[in-house]
C-alpha atoms as a PDB file:
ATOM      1  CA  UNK A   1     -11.775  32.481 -57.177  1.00  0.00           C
ATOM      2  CA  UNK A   2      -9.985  33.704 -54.241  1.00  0.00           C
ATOM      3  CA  UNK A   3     -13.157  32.644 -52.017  1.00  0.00           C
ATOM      4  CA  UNK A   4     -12.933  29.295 -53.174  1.00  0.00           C
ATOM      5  CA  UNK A   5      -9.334  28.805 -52.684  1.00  0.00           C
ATOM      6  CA  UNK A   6      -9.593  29.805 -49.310  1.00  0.00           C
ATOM      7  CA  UNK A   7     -12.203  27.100 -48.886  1.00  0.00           C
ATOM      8  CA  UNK A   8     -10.518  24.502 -50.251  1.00  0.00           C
ATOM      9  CA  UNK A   9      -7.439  25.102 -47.635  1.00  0.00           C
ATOM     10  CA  UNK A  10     -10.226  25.399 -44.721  1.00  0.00           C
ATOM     11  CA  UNK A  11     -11.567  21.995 -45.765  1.00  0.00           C
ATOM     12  CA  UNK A  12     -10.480  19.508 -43.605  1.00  0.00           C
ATOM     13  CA  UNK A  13     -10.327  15.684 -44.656  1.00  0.00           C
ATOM     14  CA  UNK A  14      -9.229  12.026 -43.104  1.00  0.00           C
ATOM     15  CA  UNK A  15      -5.466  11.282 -44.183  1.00  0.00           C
ATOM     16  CA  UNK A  16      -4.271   8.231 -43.060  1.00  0.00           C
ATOM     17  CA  UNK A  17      -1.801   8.300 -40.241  1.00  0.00           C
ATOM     18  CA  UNK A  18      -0.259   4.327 -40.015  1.00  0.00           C
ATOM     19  CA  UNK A  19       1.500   5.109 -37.153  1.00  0.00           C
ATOM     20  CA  UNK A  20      -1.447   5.920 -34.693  1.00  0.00           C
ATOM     21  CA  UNK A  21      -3.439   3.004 -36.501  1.00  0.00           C
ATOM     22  CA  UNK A  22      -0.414   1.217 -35.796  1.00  0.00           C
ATOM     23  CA  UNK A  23      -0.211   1.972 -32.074  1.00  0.00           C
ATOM     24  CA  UNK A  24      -4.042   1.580 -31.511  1.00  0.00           C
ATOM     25  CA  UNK A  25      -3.882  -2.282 -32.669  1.00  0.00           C
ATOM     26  CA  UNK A  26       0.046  -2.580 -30.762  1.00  0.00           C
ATOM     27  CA  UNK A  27      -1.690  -1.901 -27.129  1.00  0.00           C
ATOM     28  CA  UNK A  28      -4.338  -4.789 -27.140  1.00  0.00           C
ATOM     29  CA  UNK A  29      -1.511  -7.017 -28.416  1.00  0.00           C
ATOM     30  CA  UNK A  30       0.721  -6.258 -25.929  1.00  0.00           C
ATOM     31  CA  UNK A  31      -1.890  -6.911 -23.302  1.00  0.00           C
ATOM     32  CA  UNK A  32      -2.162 -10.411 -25.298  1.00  0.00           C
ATOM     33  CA  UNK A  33       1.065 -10.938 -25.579  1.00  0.00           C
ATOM     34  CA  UNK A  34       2.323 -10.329 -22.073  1.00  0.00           C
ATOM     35  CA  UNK A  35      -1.009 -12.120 -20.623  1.00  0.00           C
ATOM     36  CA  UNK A  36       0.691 -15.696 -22.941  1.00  0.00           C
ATOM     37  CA  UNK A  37       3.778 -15.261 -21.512  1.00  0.00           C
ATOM     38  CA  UNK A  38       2.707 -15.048 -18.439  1.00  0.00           C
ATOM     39  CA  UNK A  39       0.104 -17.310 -17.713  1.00  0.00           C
ATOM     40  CA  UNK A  40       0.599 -19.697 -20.606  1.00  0.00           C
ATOM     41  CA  UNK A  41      -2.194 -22.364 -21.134  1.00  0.00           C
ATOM     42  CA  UNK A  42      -3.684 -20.397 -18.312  1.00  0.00           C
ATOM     43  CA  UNK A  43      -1.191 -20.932 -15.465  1.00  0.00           C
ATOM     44  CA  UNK A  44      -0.134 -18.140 -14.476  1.00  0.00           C
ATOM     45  CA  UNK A  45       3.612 -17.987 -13.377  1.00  0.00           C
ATOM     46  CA  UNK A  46       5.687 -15.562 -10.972  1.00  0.00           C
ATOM     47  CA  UNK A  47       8.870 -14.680 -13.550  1.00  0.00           C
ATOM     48  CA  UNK A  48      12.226 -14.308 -10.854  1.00  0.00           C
ATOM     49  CA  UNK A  49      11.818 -10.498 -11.964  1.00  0.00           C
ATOM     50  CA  UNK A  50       8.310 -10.212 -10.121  1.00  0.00           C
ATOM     51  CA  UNK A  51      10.180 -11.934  -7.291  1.00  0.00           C
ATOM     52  CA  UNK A  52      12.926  -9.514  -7.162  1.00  0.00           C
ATOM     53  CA  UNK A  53      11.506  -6.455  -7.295  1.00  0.00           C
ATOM     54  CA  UNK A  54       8.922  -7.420  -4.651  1.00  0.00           C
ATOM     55  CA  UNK A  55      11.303  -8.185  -2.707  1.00  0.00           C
ATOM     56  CA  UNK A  56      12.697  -5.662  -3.043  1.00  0.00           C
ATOM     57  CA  UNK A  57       9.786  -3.226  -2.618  1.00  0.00           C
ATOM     58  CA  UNK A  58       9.247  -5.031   0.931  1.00  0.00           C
ATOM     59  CA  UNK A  59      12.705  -4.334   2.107  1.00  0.00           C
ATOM     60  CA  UNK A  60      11.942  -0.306   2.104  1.00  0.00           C
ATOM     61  CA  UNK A  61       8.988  -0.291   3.882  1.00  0.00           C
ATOM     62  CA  UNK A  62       8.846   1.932   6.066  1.00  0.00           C
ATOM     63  CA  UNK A  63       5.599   4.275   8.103  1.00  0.00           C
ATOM     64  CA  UNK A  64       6.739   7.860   5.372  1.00  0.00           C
ATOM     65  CA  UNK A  65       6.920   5.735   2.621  1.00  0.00           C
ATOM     66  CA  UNK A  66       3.864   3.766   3.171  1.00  0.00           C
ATOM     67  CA  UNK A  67       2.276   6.924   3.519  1.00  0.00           C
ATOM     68  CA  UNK A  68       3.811   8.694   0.372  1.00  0.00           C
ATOM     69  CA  UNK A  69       2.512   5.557  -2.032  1.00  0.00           C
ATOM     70  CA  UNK A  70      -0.959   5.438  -0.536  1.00  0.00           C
ATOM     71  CA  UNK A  71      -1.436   8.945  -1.483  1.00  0.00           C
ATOM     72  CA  UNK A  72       0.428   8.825  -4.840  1.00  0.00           C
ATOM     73  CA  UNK A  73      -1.292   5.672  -6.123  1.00  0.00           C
ATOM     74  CA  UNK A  74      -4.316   7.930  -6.078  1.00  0.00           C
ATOM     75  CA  UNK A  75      -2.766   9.744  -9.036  1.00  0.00           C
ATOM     76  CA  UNK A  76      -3.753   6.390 -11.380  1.00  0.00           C
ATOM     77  CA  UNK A  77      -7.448   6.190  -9.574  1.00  0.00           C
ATOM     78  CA  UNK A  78     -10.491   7.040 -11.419  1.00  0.00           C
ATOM     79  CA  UNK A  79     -11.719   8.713  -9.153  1.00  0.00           C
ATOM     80  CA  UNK A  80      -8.912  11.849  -9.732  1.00  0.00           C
ATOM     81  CA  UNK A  81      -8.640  10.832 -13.497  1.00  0.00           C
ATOM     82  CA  UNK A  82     -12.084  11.001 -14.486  1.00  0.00           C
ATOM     83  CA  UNK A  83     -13.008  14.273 -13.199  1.00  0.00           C
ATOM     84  CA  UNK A  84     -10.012  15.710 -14.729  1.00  0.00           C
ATOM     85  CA  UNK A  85     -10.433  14.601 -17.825  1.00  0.00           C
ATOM     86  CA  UNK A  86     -13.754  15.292 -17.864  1.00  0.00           C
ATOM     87  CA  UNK A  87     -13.673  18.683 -16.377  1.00  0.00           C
ATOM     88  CA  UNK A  88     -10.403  19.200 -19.280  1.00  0.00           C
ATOM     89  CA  UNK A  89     -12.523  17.707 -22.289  1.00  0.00           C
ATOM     90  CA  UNK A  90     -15.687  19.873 -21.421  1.00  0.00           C
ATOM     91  CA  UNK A  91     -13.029  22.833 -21.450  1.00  0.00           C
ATOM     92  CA  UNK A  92     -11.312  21.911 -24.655  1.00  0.00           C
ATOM     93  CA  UNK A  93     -14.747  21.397 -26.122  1.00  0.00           C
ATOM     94  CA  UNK A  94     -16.443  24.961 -25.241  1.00  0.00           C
ATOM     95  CA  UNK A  95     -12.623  26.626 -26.380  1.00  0.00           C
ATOM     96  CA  UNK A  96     -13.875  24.856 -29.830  1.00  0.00           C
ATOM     97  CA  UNK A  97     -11.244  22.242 -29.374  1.00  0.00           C
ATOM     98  CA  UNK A  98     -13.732  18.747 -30.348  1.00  0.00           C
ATOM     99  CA  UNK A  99     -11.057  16.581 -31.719  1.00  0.00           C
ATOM    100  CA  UNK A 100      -9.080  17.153 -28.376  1.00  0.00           C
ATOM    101  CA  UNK A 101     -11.968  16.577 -26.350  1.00  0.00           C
ATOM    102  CA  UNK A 102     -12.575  13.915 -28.083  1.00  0.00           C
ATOM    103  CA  UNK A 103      -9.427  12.616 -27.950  1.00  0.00           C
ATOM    104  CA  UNK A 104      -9.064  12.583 -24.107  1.00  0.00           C
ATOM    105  CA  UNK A 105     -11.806  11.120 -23.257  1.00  0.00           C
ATOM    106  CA  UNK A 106     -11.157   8.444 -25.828  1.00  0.00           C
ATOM    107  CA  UNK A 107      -7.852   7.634 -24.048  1.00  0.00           C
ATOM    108  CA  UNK A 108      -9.150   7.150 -20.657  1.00  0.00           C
ATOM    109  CA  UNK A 109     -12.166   5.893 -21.494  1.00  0.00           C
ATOM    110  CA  UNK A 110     -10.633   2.943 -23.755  1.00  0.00           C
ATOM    111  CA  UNK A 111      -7.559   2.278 -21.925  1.00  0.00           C
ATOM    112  CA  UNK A 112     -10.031   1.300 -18.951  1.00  0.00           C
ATOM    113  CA  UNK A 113     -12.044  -0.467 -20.836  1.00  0.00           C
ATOM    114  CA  UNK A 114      -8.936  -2.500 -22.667  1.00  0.00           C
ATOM    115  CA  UNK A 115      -7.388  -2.846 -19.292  1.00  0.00           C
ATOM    116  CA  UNK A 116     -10.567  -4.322 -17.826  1.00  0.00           C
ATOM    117  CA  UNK A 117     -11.289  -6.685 -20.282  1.00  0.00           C
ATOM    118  CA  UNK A 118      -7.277  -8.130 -20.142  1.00  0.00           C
ATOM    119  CA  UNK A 119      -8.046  -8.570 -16.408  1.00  0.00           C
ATOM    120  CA  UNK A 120     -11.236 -10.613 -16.780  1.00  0.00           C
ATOM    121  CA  UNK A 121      -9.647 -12.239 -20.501  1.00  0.00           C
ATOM    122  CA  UNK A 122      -6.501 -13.677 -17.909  1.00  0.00           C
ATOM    123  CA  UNK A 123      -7.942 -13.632 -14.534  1.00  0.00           C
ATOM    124  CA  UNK A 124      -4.423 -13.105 -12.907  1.00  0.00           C
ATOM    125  CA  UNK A 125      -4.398 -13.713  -9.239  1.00  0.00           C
ATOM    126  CA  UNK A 126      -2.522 -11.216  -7.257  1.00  0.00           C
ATOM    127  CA  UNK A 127       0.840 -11.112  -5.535  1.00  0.00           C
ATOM    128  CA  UNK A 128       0.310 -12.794  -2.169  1.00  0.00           C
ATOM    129  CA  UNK A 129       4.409 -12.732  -1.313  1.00  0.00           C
ATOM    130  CA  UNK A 130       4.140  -9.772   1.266  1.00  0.00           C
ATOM    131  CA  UNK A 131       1.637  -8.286   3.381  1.00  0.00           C
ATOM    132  CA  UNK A 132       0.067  -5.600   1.677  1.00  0.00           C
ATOM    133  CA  UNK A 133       0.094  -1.958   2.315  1.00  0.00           C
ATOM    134  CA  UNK A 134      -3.698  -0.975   2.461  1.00  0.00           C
ATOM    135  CA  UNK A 135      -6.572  -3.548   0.957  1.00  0.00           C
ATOM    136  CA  UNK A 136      -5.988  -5.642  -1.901  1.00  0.00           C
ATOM    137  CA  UNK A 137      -8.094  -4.521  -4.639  1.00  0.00           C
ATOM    138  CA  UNK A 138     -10.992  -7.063  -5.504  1.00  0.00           C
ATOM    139  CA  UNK A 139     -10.237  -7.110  -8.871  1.00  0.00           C
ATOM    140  CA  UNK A 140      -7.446  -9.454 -11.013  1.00  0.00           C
ATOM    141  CA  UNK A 141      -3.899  -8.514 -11.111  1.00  0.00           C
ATOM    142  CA  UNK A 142      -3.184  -8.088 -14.975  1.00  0.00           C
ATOM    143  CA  UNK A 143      -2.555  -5.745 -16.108  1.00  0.00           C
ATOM    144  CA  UNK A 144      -2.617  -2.598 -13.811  1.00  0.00           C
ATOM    145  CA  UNK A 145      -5.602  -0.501 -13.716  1.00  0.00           C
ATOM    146  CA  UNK A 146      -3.839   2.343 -12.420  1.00  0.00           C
ATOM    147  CA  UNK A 147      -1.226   2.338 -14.458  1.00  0.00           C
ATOM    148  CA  UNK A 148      -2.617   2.265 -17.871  1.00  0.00           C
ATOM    149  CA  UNK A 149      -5.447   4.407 -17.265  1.00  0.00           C
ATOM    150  CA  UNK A 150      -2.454   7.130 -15.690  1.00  0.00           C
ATOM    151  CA  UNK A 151      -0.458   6.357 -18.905  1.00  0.00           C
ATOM    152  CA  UNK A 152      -3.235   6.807 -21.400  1.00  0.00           C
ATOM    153  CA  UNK A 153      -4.041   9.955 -19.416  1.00  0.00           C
ATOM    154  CA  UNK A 154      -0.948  11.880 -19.126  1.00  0.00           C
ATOM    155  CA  UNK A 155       0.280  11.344 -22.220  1.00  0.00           C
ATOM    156  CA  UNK A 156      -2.742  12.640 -23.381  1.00  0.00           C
ATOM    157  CA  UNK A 157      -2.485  15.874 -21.308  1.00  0.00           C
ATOM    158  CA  UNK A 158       1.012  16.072 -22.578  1.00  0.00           C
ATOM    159  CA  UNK A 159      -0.005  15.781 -26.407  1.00  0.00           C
ATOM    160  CA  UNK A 160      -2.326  19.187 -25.987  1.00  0.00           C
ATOM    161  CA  UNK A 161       0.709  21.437 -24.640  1.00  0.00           C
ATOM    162  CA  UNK A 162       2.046  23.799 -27.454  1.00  0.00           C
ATOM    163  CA  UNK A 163       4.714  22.557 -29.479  1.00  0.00           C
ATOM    164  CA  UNK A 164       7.751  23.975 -27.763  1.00  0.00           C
ATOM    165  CA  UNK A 165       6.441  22.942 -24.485  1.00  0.00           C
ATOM    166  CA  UNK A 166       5.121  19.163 -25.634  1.00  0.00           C
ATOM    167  CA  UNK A 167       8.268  17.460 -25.115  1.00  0.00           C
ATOM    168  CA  UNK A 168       8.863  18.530 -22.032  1.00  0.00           C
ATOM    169  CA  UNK A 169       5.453  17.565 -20.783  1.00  0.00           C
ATOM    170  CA  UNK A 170       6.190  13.964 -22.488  1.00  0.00           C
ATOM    171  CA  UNK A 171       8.971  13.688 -19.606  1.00  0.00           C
ATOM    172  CA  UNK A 172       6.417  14.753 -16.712  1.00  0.00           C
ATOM    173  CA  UNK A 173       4.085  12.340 -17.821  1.00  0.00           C
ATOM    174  CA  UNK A 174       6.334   9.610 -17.965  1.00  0.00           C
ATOM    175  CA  UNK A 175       7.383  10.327 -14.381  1.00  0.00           C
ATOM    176  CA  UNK A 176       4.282  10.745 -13.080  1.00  0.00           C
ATOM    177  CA  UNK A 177       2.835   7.459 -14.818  1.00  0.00           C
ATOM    178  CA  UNK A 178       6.331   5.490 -13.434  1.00  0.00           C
ATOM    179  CA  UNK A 179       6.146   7.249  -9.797  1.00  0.00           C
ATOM    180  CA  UNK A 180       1.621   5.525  -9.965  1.00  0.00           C
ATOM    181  CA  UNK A 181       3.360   2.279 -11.433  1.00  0.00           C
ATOM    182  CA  UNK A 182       5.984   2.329  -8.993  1.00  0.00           C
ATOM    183  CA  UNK A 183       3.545   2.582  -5.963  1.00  0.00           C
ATOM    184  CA  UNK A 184       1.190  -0.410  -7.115  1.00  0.00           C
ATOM    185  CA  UNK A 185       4.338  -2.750  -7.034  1.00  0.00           C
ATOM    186  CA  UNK A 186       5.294  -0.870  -3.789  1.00  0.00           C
ATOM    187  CA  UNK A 187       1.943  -1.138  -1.947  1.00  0.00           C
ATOM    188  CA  UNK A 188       2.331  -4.815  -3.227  1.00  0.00           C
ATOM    189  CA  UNK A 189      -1.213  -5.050  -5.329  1.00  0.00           C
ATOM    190  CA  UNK A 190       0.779  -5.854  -8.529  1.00  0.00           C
ATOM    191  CA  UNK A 191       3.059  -7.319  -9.582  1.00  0.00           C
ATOM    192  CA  UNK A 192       5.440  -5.599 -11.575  1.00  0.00           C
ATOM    193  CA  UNK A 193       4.939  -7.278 -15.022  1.00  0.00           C
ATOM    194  CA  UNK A 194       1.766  -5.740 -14.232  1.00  0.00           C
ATOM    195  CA  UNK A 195       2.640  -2.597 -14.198  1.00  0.00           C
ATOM    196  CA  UNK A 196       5.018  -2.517 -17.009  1.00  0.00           C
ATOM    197  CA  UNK A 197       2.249  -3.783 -19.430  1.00  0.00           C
ATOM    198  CA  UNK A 198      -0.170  -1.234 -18.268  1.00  0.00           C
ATOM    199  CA  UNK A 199       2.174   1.178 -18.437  1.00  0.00           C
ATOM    200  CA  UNK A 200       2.963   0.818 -22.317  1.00  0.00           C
ATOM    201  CA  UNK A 201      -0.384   0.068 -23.367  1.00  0.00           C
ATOM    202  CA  UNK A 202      -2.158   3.393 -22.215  1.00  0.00           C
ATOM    203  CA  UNK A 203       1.062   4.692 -23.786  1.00  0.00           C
ATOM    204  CA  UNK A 204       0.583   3.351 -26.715  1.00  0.00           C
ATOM    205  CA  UNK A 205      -3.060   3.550 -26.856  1.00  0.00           C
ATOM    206  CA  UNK A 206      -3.234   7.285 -26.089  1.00  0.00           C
ATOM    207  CA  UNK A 207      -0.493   7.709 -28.916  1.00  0.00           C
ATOM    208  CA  UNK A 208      -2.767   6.016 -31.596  1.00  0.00           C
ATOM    209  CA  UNK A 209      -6.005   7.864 -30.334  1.00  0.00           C
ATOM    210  CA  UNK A 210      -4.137  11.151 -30.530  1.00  0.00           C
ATOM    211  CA  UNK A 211      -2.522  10.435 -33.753  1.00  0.00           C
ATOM    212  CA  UNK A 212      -5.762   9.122 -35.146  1.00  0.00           C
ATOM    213  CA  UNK A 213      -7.715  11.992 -34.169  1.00  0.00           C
ATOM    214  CA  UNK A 214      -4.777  14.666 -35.432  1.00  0.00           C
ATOM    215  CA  UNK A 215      -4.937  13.054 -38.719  1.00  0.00           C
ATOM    216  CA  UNK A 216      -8.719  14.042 -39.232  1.00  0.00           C
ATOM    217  CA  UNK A 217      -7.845  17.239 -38.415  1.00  0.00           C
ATOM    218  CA  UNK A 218      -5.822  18.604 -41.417  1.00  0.00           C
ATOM    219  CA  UNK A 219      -5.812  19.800 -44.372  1.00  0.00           C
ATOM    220  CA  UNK A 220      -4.987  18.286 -47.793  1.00  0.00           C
ATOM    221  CA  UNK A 221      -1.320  18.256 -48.348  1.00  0.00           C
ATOM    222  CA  UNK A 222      -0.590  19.040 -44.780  1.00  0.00           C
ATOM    223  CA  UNK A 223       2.075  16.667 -43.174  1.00  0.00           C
ATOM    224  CA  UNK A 224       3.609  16.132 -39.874  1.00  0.00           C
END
């Protein structure tokens, strides 16, 4: 008897979670929402905010700055993001952590590949107000690679901290994903609309994966 109570509580089963479901299906709609508004009937427009706040951007240029955001964009590049998740995920996995593991590299890997598909689904052109710092990416403008892949991935990070420490990591990864947003509009390779978009969608994405793969994770009658 007491052998197959303890059982029972070790069995773990899929409970719903409606808020990560909900999340999951709220980032490609975003992306699909902002890409109507702005390039409706597929014109894309410049909104007075993009305007502004490349304007903006331009009028601090200066040699340490430039400098500064063409290293810290590299924080949103896959080319730091996808060793470290991978190199985290294969760690999580041997410390018998699969649903994590999991979990991570579903958030990078599907942000990018949501991101991606927005770009070539609205084909925005990029900003061509200012010179740019550095190449112009060969790629479309919406939404920002960078920043929804950093999003996705930080938040991610954040999510496997312990409990007392989570929330706290929830504020460094917003920084960080704001200071790789803030450097795309900065560098002037996006525009900021961009950024914004990609910026909620990994966030939101990342939240639904996590949530998703939390809820298959407990046991019956747990909550939270």
């Amino acid at each position: 008897m007491v052998r197959r109570d303890r059982n029972r509580r070790q069995r773990l089963v899929t409970r719903p979670d409606p808020v990560g479901a909900i999340c999951l299906l709220a980032a490609p709609a975003l992306l699909a929402a902002g890409g109507l508004w702005l390039c409706p009937g597929g014109a894309c427009r410049l909104p007075a905010v993009d305007a502004s706040l490349l304007t903006a951007a331009h009028a601090i240029r200066s040699p340490v700055v430039d400098a500064v955001a063409a290293w810290a964009t590299w924080l949103g590049s896959l080319f730091v993001l996808g060793p470290l998740a991978m190199l985290t995920a294969v760690r999580l996995w041997l410390g018998n952590q699969v649903r994590n593991a999991l979990a991570l590299v579903l958030s990078l890997g599907g942000a990018t590949a949501l991101g991606q598909l927005a770009k070539l689904a609205l084909a925005r052109p990029r900003p061509a107000l200012f010179a740019t710092v550095g190449e112009l990416p060969n790629s479309w403008s919406y939404p920002s690679g960078h920043g929804i892949q950093a999003a996705a991935t930080v938040v991610t990070l954040a999510m496997l901290l312990p409990d007392r420490q989570r929330r706290a990591g929830l504020v460094v990864a917003v920084a960080l994903a704001t200071l790789v947003g803030a450097t795309r509009v900065y560098l002037q390779v996006h525009f900021p609309t961009d950024v914004l978009f990609g910026l909620v969608a990994g966030g939101l994405w990342a939240t639904g994966v996590w949530r998703l793969a939390q809820a298959s994770d407990r046991p019956p009658g747990c909550r939270g």
